[in-house]
Protein backbone atom coordinates (compact mmCIF):
# COMPACT_ATOMS: atom_id res chain seq x y z
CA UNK A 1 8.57 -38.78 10.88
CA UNK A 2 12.26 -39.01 11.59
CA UNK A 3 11.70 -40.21 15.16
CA UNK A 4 8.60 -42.73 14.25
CA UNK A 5 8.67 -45.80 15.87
CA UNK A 6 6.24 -48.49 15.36
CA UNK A 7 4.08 -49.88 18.12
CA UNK A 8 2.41 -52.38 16.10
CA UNK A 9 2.17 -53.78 12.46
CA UNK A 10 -1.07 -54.28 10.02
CA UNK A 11 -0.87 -57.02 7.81
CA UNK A 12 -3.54 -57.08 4.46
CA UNK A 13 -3.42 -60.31 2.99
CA UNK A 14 -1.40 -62.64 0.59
CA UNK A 15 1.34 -63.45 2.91
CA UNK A 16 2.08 -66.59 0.92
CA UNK A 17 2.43 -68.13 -2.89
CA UNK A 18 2.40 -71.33 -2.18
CA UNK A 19 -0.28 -73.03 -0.55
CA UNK A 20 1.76 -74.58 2.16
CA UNK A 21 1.97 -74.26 6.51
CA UNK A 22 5.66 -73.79 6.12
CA UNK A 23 5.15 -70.59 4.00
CA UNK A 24 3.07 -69.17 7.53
CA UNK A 25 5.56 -70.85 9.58
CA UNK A 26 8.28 -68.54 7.88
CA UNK A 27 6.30 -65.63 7.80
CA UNK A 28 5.64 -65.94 11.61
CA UNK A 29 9.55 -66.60 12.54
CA UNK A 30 10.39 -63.75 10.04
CA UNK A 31 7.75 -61.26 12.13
CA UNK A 32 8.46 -62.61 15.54
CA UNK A 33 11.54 -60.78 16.03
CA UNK A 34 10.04 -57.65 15.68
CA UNK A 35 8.01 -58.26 19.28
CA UNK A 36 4.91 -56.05 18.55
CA UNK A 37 1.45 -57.10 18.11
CA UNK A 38 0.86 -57.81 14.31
CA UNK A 39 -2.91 -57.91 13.17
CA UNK A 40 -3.61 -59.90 10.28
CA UNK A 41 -6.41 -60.04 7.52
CA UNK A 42 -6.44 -63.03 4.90
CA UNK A 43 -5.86 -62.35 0.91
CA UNK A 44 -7.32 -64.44 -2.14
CA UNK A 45 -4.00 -65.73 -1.98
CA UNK A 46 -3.93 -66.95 1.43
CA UNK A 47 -5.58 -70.43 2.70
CA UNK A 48 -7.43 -69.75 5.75
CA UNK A 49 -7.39 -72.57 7.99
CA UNK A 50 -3.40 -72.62 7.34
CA UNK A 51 -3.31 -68.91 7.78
CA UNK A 52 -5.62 -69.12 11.24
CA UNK A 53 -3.08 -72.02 12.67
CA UNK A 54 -0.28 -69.62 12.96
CA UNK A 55 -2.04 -66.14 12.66
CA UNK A 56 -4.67 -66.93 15.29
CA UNK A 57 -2.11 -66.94 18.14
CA UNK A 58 -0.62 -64.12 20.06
CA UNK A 59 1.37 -61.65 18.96
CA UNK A 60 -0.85 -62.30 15.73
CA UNK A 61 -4.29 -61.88 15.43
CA UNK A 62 -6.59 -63.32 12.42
CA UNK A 63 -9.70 -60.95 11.48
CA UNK A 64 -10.10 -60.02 15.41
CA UNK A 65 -10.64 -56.52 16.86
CA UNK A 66 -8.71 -54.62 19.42
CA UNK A 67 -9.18 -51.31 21.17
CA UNK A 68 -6.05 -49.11 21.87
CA UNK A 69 -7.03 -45.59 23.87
CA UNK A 70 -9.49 -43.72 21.82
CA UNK A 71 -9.05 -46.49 18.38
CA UNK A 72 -10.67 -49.71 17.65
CA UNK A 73 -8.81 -51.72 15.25
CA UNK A 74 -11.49 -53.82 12.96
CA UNK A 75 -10.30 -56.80 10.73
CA UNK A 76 -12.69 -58.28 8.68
CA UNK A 77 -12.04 -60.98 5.38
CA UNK A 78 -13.59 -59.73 1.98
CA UNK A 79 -12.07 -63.40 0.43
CA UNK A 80 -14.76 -65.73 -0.95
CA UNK A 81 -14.24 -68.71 -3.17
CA UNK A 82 -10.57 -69.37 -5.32
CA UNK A 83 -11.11 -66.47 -7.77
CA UNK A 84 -9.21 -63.34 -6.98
CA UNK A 85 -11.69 -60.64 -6.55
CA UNK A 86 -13.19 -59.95 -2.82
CA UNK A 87 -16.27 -59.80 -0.85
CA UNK A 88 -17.57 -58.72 2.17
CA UNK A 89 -20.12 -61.50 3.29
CA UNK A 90 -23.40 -60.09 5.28
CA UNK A 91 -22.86 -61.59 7.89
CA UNK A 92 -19.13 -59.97 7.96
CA UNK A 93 -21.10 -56.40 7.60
CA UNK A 94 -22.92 -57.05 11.19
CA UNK A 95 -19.80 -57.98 12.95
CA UNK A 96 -18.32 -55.10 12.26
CA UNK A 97 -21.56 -53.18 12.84
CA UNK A 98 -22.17 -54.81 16.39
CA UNK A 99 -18.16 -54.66 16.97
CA UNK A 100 -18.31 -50.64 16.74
CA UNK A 101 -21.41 -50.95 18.37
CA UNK A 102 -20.01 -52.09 21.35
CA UNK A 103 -16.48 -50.03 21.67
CA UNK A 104 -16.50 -46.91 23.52
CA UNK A 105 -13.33 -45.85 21.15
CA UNK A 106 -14.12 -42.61 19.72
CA UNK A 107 -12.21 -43.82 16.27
CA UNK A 108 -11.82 -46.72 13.89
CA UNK A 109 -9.49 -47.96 11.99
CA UNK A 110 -10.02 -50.98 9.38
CA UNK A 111 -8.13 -53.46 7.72
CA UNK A 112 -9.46 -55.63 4.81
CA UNK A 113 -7.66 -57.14 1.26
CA UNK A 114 -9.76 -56.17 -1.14
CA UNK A 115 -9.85 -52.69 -2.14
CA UNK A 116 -13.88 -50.75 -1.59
CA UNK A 117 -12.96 -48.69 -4.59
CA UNK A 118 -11.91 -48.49 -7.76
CA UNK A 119 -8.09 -47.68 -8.17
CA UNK A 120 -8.65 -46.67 -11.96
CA UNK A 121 -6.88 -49.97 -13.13
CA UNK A 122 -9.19 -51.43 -15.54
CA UNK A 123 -7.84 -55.15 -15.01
CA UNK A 124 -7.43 -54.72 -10.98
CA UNK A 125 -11.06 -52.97 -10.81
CA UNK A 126 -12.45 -56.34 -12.12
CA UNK A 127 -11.00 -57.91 -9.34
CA UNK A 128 -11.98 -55.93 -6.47
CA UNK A 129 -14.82 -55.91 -3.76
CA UNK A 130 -17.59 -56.87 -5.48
CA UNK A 131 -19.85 -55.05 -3.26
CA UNK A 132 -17.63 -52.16 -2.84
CA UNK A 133 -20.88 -49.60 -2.84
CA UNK A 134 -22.53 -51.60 0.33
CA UNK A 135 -19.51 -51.75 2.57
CA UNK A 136 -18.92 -48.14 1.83
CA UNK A 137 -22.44 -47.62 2.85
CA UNK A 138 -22.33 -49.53 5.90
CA UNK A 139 -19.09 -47.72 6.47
CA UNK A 140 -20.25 -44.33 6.50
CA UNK A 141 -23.64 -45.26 8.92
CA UNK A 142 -21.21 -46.60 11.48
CA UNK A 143 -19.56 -42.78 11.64
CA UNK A 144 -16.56 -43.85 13.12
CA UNK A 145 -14.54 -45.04 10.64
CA UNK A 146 -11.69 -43.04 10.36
CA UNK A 147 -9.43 -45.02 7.94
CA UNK A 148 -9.76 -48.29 5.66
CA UNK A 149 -6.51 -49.84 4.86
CA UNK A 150 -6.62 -52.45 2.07
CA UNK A 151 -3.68 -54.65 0.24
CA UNK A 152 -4.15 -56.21 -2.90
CA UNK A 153 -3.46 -53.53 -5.67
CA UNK A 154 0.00 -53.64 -5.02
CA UNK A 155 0.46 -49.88 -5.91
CA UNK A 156 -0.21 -46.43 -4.20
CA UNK A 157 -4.00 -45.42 -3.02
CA UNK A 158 -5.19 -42.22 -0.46
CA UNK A 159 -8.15 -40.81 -0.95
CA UNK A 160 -10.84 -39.63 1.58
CA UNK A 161 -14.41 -40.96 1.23
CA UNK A 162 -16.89 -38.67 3.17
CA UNK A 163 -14.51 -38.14 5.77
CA UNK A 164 -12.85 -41.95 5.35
CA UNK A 165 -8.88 -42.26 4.67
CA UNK A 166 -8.60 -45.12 2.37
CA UNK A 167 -5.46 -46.36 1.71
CA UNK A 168 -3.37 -49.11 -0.28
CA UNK A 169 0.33 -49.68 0.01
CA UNK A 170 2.54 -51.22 -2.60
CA UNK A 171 3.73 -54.49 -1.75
CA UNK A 172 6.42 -55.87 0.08
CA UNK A 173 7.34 -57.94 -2.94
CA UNK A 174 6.69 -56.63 -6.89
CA UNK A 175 4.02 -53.79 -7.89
CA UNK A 176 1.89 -53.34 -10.59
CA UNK A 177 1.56 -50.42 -12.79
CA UNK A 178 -0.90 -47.99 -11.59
CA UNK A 179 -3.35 -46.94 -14.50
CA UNK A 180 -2.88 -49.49 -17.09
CA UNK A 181 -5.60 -51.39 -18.58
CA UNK A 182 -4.00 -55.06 -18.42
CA UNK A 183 -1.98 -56.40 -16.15
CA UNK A 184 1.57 -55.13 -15.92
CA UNK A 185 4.30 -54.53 -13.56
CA UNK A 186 6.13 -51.68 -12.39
CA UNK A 187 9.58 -51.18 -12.41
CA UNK A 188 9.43 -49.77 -8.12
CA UNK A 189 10.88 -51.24 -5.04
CA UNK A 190 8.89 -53.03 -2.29
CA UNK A 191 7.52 -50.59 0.19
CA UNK A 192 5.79 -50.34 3.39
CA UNK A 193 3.75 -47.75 5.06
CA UNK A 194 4.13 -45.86 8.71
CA UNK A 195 0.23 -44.68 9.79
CA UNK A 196 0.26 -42.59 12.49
CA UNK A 197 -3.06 -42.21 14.54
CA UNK A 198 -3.86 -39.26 16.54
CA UNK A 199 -6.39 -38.71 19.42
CA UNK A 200 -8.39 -36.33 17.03
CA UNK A 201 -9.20 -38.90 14.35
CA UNK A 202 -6.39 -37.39 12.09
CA UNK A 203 -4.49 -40.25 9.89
CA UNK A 204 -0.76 -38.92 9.13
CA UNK A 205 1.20 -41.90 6.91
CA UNK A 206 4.33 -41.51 5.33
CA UNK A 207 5.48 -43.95 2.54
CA UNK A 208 8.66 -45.75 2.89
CA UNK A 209 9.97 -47.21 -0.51
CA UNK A 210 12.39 -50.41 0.35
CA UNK A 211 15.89 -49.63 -2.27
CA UNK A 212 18.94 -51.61 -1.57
């Protein structure tokens, strides 16, 4: 992908630490600059009527949906309560149903925090989508999911599920250590992800590790 450029930029939660409107405010200022449409899902980290104030507002967008040619793009939140697993409300489940319902796009592609699966962390798979099994479900009937991107993990994820690319990408800030059985950190860089969509329904990514 040595000539990849990005049109647009998925963000999946936990943009701040802190609990505070000037934490968004910098994120937006330090996005801005880039000029391309940034889609944004919230985190169990995130505080949601902050988050909305600043992500709710072209060029972001907050949980909303956006058809480009032949792909939707779906965000939905899978954050409930102040504990830091995920899930996917009912109500959340029909949106996206009558969403895809409505599109014409042949493809979809979407974004949540909380990972549907189980990474094969034992500490992280205790605090993931606690109805992993019925979104997956409700994934598969809607046919056109293509690809599920998900945060949260902070390490490496692609696997296909019936047909479904799901991916994770390592954060932007520390990772953790992928297999362990208690929480620990790995020793990699921050990292982001380029996705590349084609008209077929094919997902190409290549991941980009962040070293000084």
């Amino acid at each position: 992908m040595a000539d990849w450029r990005a049109k647009r930029v998925v963000v999946t939660g936990d943009l701040i630490q802190d609990d505070s409107a000037e934490a968004y405010e910098r994120f937006r200022d330090l996005m801005l600059p880039l000029k391309l449409r940034i889609h944004c899902v919230p985190g169990n980290h995130d505080v949601p009527a902050l988050m909305r104030a600043v992500c709710g507002r072209p060029p972001f967008s907050y949980c909303a949906y956006e058809q480009v040619g032949d792909w939707l793009f779906v965000g939905i939140d899978s954050c409930v309560g102040s504990g830091a697993g995920g899930e996917v409300a009912r109500e959340e489940l029909d949106r996206l149903s009558d969403i895809v319902a409505r599109s014409p796009a042949r493809h979809v592609l979407l974004a949540l925090h909380h990972p549907p699966v189980a990474v094969g962390s034992r500490w992280l798979d205790t605090v993931g989508l606690r109805n992993g099994d019925e979104v997956l479900e409700r994934l598969r009937g809607l046919n056109r999911i293509r690809a599920v991107i998900f945060g949260h993990v902070h390490q490496v994820y692609d696997e296909d599920y019936h047909g479904i690319r799901i991916l994770a990408t390592p954060s932007t800030c520390r990772q953790f250590k992928p297999g362990s059985d208690e929480f620990a950190v790995d020793d990699k860089p921050p990292a982001y992800r380029r996705i590349t969509l084609r008209e077929d329904g094919k997902v190409d990514t290549e991941l980009v590790w962040v070293r000084e």
